[in-house]
C-alpha atoms as a PDB file:
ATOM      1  CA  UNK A   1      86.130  19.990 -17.362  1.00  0.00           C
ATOM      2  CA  UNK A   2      87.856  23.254 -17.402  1.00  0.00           C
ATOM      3  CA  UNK A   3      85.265  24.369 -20.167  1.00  0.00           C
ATOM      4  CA  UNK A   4      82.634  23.221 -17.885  1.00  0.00           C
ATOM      5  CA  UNK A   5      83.934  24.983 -14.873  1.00  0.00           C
ATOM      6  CA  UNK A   6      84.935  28.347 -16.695  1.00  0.00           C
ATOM      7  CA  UNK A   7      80.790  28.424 -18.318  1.00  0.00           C
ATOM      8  CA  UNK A   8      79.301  27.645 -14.593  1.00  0.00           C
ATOM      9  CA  UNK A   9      81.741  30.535 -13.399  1.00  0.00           C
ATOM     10  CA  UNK A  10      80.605  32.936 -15.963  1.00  0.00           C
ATOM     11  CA  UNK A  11      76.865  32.166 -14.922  1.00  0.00           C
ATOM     12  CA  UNK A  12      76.815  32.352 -11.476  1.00  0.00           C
ATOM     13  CA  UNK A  13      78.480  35.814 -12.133  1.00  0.00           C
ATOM     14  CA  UNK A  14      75.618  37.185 -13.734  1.00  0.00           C
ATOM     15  CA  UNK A  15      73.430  35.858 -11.371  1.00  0.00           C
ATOM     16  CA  UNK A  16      74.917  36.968  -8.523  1.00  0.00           C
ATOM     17  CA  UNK A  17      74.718  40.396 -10.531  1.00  0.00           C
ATOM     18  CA  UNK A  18      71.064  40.170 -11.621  1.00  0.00           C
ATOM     19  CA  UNK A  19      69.741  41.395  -8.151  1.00  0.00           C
ATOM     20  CA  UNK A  20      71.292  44.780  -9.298  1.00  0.00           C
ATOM     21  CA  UNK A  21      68.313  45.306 -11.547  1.00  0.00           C
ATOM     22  CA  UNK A  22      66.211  45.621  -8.790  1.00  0.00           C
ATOM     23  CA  UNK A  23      67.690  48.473  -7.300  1.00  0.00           C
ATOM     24  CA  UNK A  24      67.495  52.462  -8.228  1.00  0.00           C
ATOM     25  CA  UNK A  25      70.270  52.258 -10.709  1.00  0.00           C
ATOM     26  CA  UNK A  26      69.331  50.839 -14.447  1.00  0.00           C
ATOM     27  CA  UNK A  27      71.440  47.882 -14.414  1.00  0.00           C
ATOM     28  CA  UNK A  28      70.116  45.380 -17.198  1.00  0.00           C
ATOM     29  CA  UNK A  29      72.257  41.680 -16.768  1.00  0.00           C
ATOM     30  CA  UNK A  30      72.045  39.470 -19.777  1.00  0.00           C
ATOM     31  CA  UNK A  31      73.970  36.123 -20.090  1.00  0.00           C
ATOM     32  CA  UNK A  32      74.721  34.692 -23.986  1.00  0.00           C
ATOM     33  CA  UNK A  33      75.909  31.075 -24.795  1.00  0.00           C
ATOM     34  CA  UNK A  34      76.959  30.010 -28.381  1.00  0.00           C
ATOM     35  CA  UNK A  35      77.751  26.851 -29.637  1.00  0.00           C
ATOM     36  CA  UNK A  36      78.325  25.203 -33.152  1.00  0.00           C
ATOM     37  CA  UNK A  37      81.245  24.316 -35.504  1.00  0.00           C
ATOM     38  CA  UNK A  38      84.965  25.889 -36.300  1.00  0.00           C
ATOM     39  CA  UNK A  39      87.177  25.638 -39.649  1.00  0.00           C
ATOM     40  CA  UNK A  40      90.395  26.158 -39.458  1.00  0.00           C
ATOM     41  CA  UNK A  41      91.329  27.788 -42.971  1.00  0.00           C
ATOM     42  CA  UNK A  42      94.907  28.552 -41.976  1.00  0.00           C
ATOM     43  CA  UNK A  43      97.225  28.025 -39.196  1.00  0.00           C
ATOM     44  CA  UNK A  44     100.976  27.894 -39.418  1.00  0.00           C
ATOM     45  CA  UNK A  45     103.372  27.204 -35.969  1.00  0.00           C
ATOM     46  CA  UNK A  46     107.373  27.507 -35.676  1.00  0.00           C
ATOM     47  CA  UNK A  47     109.553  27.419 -32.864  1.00  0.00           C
ATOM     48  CA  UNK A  48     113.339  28.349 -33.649  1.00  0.00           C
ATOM     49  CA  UNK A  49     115.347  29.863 -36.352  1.00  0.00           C
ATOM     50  CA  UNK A  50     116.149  25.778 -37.833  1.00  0.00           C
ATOM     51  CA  UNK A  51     112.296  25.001 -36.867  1.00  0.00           C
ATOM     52  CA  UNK A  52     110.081  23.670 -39.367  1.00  0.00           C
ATOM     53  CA  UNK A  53     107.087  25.578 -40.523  1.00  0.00           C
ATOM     54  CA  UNK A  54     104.440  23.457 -39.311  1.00  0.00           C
ATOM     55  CA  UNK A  55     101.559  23.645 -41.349  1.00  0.00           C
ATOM     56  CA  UNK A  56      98.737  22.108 -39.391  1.00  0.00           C
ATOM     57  CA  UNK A  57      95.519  21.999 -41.465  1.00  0.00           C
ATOM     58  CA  UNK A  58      97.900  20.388 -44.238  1.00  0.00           C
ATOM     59  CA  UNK A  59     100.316  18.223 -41.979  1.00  0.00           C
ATOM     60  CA  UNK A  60      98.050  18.393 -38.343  1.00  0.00           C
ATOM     61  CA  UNK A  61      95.162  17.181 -39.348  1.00  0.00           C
ATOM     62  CA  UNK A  62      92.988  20.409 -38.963  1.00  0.00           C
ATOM     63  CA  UNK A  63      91.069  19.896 -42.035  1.00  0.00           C
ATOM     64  CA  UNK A  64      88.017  18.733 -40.305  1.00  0.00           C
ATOM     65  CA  UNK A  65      85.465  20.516 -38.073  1.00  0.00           C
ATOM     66  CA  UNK A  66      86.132  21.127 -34.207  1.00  0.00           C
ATOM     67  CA  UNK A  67      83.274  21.783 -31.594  1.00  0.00           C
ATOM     68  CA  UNK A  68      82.935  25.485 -30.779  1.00  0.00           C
ATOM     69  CA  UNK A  69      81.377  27.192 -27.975  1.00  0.00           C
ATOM     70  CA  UNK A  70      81.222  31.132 -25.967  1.00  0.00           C
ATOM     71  CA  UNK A  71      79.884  32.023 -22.907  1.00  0.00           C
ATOM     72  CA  UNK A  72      79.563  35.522 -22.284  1.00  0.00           C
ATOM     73  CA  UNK A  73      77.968  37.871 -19.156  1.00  0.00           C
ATOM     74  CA  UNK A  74      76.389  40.930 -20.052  1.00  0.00           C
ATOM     75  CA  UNK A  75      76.122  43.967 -17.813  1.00  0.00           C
ATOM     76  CA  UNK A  76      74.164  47.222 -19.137  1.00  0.00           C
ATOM     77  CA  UNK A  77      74.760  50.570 -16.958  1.00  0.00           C
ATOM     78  CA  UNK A  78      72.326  53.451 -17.384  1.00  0.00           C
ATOM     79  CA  UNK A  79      71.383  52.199 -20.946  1.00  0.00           C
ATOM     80  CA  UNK A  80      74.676  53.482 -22.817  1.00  0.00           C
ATOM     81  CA  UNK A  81      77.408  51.479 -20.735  1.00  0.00           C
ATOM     82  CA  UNK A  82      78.214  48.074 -21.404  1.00  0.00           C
ATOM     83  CA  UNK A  83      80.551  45.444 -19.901  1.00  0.00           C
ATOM     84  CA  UNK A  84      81.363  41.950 -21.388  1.00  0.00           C
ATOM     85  CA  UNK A  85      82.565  38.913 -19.450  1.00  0.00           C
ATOM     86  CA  UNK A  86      84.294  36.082 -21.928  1.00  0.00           C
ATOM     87  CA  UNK A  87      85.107  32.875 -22.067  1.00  0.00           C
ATOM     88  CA  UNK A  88      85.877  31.430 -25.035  1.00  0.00           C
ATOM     89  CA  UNK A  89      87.513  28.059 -25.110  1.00  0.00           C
ATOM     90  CA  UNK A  90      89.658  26.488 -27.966  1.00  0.00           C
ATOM     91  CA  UNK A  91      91.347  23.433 -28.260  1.00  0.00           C
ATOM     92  CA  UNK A  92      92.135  21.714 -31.242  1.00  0.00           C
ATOM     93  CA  UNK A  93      93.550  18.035 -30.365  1.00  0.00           C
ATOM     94  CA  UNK A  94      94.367  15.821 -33.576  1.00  0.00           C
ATOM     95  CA  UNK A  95      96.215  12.749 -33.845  1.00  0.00           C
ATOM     96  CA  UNK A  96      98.830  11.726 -37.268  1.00  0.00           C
ATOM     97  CA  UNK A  97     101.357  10.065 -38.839  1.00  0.00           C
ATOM     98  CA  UNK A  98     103.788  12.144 -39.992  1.00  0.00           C
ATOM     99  CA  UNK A  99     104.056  12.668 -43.651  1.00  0.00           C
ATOM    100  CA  UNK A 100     107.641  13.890 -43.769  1.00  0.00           C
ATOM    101  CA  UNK A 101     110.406  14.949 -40.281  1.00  0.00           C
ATOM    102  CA  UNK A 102     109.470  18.063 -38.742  1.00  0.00           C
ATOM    103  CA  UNK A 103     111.271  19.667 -36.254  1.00  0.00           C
ATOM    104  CA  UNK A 104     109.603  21.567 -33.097  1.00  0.00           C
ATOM    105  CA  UNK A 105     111.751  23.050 -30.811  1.00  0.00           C
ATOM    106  CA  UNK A 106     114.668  21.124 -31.209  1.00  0.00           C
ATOM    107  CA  UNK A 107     112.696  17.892 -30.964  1.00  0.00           C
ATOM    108  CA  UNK A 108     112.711  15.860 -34.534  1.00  0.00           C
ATOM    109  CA  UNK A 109     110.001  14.068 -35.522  1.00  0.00           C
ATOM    110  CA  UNK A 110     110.445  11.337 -38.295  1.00  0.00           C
ATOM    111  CA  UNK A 111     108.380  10.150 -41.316  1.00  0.00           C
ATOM    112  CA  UNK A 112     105.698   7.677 -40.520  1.00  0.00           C
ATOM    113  CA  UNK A 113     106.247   8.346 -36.526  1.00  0.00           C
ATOM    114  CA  UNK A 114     102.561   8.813 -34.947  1.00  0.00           C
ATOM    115  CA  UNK A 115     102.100  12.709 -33.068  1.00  0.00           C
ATOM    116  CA  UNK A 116      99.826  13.519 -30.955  1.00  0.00           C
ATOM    117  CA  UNK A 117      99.179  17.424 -32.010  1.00  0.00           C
ATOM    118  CA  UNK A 118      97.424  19.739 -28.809  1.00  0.00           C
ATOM    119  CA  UNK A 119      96.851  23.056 -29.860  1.00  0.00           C
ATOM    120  CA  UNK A 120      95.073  24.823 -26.811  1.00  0.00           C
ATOM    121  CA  UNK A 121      94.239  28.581 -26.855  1.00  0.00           C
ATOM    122  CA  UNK A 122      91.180  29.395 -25.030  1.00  0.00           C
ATOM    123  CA  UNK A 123      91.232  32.951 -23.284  1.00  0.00           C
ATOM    124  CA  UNK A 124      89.305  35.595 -21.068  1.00  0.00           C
ATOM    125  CA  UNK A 125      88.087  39.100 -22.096  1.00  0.00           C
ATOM    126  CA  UNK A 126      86.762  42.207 -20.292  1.00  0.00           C
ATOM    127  CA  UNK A 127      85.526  44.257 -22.716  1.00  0.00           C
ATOM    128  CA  UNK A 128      83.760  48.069 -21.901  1.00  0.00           C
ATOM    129  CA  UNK A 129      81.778  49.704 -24.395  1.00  0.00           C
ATOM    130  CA  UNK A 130      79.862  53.348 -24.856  1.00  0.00           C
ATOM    131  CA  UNK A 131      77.000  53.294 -26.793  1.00  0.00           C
ATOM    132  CA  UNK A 132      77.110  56.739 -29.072  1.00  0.00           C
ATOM    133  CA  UNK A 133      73.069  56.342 -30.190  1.00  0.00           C
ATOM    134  CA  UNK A 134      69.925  56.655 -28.418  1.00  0.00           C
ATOM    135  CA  UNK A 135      66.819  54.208 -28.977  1.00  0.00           C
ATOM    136  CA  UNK A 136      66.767  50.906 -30.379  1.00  0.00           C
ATOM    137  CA  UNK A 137      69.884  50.720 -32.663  1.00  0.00           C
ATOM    138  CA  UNK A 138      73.313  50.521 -31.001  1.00  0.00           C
ATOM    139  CA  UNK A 139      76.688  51.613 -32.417  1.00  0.00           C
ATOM    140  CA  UNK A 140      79.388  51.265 -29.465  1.00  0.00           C
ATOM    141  CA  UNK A 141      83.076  51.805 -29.230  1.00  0.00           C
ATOM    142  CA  UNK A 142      85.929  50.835 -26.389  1.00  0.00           C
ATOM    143  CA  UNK A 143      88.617  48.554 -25.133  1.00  0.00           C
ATOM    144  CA  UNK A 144      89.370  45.319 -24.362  1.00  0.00           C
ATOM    145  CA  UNK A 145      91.980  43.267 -22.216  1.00  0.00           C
ATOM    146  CA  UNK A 146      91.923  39.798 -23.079  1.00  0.00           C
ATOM    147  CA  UNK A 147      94.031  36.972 -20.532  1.00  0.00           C
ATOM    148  CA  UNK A 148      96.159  34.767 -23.149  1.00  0.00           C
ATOM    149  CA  UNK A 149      96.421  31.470 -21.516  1.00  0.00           C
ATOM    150  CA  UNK A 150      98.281  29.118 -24.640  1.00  0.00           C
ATOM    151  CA  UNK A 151      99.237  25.517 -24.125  1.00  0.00           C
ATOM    152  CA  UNK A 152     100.668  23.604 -27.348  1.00  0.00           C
ATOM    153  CA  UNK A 153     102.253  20.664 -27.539  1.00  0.00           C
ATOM    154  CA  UNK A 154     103.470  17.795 -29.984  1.00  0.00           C
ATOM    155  CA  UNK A 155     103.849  14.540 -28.146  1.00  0.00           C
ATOM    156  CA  UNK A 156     105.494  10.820 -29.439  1.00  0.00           C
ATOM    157  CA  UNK A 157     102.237   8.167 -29.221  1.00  0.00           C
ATOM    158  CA  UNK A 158     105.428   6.137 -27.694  1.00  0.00           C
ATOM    159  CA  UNK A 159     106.276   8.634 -25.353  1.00  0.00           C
ATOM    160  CA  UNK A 160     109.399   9.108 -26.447  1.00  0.00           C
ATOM    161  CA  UNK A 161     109.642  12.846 -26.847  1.00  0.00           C
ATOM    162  CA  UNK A 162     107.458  15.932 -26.318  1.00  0.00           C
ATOM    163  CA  UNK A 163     108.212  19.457 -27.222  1.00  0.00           C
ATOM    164  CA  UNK A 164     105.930  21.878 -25.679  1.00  0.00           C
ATOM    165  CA  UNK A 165     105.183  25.401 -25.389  1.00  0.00           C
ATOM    166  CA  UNK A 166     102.769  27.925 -22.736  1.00  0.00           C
ATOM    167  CA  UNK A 167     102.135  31.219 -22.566  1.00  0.00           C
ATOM    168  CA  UNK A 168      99.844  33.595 -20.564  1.00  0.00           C
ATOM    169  CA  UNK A 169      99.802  36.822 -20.953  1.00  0.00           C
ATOM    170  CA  UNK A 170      97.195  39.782 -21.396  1.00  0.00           C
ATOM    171  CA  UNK A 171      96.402  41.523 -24.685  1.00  0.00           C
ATOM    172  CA  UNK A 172      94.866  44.921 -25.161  1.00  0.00           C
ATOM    173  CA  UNK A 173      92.674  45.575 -27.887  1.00  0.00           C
ATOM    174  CA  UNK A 174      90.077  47.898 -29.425  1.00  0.00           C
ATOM    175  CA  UNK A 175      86.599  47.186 -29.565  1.00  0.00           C
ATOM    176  CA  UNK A 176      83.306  48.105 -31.501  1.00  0.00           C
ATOM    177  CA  UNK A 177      79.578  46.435 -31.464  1.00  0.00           C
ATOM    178  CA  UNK A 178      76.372  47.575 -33.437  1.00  0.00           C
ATOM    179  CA  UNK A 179      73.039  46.581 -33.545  1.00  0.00           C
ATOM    180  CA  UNK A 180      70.182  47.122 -36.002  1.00  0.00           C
ATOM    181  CA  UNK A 181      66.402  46.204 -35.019  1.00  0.00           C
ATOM    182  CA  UNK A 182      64.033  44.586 -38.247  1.00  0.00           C
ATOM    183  CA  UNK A 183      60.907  45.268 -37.224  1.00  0.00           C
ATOM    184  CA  UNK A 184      59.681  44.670 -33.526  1.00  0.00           C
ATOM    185  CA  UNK A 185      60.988  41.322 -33.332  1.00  0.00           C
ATOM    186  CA  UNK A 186      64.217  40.781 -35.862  1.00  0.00           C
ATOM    187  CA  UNK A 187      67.672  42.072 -35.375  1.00  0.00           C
ATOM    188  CA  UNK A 188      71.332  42.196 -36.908  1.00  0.00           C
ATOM    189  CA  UNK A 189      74.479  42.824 -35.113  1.00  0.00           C
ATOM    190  CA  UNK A 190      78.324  42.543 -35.423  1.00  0.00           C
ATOM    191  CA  UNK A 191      81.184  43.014 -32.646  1.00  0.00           C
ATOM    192  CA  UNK A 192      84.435  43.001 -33.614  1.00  0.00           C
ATOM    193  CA  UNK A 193      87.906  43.117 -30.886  1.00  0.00           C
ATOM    194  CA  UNK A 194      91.167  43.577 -32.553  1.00  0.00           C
ATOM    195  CA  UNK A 195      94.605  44.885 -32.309  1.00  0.00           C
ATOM    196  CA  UNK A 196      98.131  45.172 -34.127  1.00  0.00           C
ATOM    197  CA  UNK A 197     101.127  45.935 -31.842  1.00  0.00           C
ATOM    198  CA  UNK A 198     104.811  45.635 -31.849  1.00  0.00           C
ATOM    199  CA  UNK A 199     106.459  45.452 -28.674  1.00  0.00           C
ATOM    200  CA  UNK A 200     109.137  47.510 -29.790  1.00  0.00           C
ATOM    201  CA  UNK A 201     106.572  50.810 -29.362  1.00  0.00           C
ATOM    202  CA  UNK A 202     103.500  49.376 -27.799  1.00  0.00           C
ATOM    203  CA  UNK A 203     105.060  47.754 -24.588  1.00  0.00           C
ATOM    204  CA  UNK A 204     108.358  49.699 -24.484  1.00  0.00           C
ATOM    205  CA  UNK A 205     110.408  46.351 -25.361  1.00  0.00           C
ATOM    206  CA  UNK A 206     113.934  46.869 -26.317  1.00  0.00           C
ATOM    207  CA  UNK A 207     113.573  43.990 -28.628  1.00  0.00           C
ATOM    208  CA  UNK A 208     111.256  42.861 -31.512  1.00  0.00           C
ATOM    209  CA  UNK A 209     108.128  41.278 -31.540  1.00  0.00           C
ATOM    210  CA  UNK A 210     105.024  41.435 -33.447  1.00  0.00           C
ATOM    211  CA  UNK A 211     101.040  40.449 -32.951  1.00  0.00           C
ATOM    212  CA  UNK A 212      98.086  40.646 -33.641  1.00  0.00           C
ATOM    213  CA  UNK A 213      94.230  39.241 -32.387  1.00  0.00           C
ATOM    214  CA  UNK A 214      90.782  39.956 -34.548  1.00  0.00           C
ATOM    215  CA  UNK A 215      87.656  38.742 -33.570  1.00  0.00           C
ATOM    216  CA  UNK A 216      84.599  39.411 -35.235  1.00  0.00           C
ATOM    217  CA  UNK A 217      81.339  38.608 -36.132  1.00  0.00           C
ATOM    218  CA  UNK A 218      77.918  39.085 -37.093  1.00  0.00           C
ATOM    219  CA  UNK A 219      74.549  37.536 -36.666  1.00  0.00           C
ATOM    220  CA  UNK A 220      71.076  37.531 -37.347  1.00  0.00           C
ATOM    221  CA  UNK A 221      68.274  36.683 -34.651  1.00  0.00           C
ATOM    222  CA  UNK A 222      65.015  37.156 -33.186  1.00  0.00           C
ATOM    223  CA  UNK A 223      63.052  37.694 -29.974  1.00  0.00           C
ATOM    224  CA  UNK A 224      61.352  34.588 -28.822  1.00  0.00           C
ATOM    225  CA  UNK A 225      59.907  35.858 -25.703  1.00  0.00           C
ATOM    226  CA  UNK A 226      59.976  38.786 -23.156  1.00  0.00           C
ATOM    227  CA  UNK A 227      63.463  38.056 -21.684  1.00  0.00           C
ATOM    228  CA  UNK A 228      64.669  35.845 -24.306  1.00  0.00           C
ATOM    229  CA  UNK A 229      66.702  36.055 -27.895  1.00  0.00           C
ATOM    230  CA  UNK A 230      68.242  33.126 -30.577  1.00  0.00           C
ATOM    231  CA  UNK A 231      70.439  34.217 -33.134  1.00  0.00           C
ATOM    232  CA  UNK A 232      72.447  32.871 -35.923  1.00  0.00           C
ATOM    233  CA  UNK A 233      75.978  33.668 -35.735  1.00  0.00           C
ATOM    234  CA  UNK A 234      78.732  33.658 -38.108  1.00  0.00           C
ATOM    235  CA  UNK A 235      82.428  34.901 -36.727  1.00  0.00           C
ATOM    236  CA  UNK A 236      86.145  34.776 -37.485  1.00  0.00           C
ATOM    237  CA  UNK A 237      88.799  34.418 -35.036  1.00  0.00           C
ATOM    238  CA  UNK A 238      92.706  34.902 -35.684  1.00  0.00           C
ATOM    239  CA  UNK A 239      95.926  36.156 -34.587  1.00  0.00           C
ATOM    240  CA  UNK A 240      99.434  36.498 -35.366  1.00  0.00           C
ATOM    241  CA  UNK A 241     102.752  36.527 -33.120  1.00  0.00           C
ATOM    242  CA  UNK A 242     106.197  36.701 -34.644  1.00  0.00           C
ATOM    243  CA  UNK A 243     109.153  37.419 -32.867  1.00  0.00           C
ATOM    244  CA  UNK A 244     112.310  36.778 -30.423  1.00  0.00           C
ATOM    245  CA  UNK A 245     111.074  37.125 -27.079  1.00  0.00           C
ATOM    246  CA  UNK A 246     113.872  37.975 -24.703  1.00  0.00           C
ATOM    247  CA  UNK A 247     112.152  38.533 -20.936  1.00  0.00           C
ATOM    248  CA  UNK A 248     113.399  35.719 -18.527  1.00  0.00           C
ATOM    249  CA  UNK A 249     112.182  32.366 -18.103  1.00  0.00           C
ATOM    250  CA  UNK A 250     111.026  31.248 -15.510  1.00  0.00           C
ATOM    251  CA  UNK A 251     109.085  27.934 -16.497  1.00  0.00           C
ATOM    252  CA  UNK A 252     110.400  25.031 -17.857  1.00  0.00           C
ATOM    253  CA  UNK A 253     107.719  24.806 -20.868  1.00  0.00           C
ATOM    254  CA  UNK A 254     108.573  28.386 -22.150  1.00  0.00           C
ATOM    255  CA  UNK A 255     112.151  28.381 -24.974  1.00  0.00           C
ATOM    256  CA  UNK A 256     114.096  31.353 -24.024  1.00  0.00           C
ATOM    257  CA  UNK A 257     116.095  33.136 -26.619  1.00  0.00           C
ATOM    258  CA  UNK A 258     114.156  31.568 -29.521  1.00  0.00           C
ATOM    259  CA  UNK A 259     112.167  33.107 -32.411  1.00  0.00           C
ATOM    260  CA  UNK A 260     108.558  31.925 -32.720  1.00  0.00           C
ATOM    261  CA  UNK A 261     106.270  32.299 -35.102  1.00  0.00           C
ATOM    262  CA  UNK A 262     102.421  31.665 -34.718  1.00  0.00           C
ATOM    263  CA  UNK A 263      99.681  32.577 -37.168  1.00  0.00           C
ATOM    264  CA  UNK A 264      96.085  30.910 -36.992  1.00  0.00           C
ATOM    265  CA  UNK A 265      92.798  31.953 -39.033  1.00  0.00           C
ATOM    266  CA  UNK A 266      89.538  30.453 -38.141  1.00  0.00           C
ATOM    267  CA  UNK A 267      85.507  30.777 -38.956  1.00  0.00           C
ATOM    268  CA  UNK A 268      82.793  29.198 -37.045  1.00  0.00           C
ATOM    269  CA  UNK A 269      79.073  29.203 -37.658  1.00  0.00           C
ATOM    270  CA  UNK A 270      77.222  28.590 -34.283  1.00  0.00           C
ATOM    271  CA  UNK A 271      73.411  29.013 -32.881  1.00  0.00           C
ATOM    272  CA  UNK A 272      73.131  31.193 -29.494  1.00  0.00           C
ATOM    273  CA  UNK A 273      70.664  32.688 -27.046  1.00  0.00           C
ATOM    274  CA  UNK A 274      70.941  35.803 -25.056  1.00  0.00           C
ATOM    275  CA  UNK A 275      68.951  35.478 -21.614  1.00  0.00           C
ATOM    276  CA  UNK A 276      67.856  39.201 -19.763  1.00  0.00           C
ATOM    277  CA  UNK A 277      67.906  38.153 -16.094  1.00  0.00           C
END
């Protein structure tokens, strides 16, 4: 539901903004959707220095597919300003039998026990970009600030024991899109979002910690009508974060004083529409 709710929000934004398009100032609103399949090719999860490195496309049972959808408002401001709305959701829910103990934050997990594995990580970007060419192709540079919202969690099928971990926080990033037109009806275009940071220089932390997002993709699509596009898209999505986080608690979820370490690479191939309004 809170997929459904966070998509239905991001479109009655841009509708509520399309009515700017009728005005004196050239405001263009587009909304995109997106929606295929995602591969997890590498994902690896520890909690605490005696913490077992979970591997979870080996031991997690995130070798298969996982549904995969974007939603995404569009604003365009006097042609060579652009502002992106996100949502991109991301839960990957699996359910094992444990093929040797693991430990996650303190709580053990034995051989043969059955785990219910929840590893949620959906998130929120505003995104501004400057368009640096004139005309029909696009190459565009700026920033990003995305809203981290994490929720994992490995969970006894008895009940018995749960270790669990959230997080939300915002990440700044750099951004850059292009776009090339084929003809009067083709196109190809890639965005890509991405930082690296330590906090030890890039928030002024007085302790160690390390992280990193990327998110890019490109596709290849055509114009179906006056208003309206389909494209084929192929993106990856990763991140890292390694450290000892030492700013206070104040949730019972979040470890305190404990070294984590995080590190997830994905692809997905999806089909998606773009929609001037």
């Amino acid at each position: 539901m809170g997929t459904i709710k966070a998509a239905v929000l991001i479109f009655a934004s841009t509708l509520a903004l399309a009515p700017l398009a009728a005005q004196e100032n050239p405001v263009a609103v587009r909304a995109e959707a997106e929606s295929g399949a995602l591969q997890v090719f590498y994902h690896t999860y520890r909690v605490g220095e005696s913490g077992t490195v979970f591997d979870f496309v080996k031991n997690g049972g995130q070798e298969i597919l996982f549904p995969f959808q974007r939603f995404t408002a569009v604003i365009d401001v006097l042609d060579r300003h652009e502002i992106r709305l996100l949502y991109q959701p991301l839960e990957l829910a699996t359910r094992i039998t444990a093929r040797e103990p693991f430990t996650i934050d303190t709580v053990d997990f034995v051989a043969g026990e059955s785990v219910d594995v929840v590893y949620g990580f959906p998130f929120y970007r505003f995104t501004y970009l400057y368009d640096f060419i004139e005309g029909g192709a696009a190459l565009s540079a700026g920033a990003a600030l995305q809203f981290r919202n994490a929720s994992i969690s490995f969970s006894g099928s008895d009940g018995s024991k749960r270790a669990v971990s959230q997080n939300l926080g915002l990440v700044p990033a750099l951004a850059i899109a292009g776009r090339l037109p084929l003809g009067d009806r083709f196109f190809v275009a890639l965005d890509a979002t991405g930082i690296f940071a330590s906090s030890a220089f890039f928030n002024g932390a007085d302790f160690e910690f390390e992280g990193s997002i990327l998110d890019a993709s490109i596709r290849a699509g055509a114009r179906l009508g006056e208003k309206l596009e389909a494209y084929l898209n192929y993106r990856f999505v990763g991140g890292s974060a390694a450290g000892v986080s030492r700013y206070p608690s104040l949730y019972w979820t979040q470890s305190t004083e404990k070294s984590t370490a995080n590190y997830l690479a994905t692809t997905s191939l999806t089909v998606g529409a773009t929609l001037e309004l």
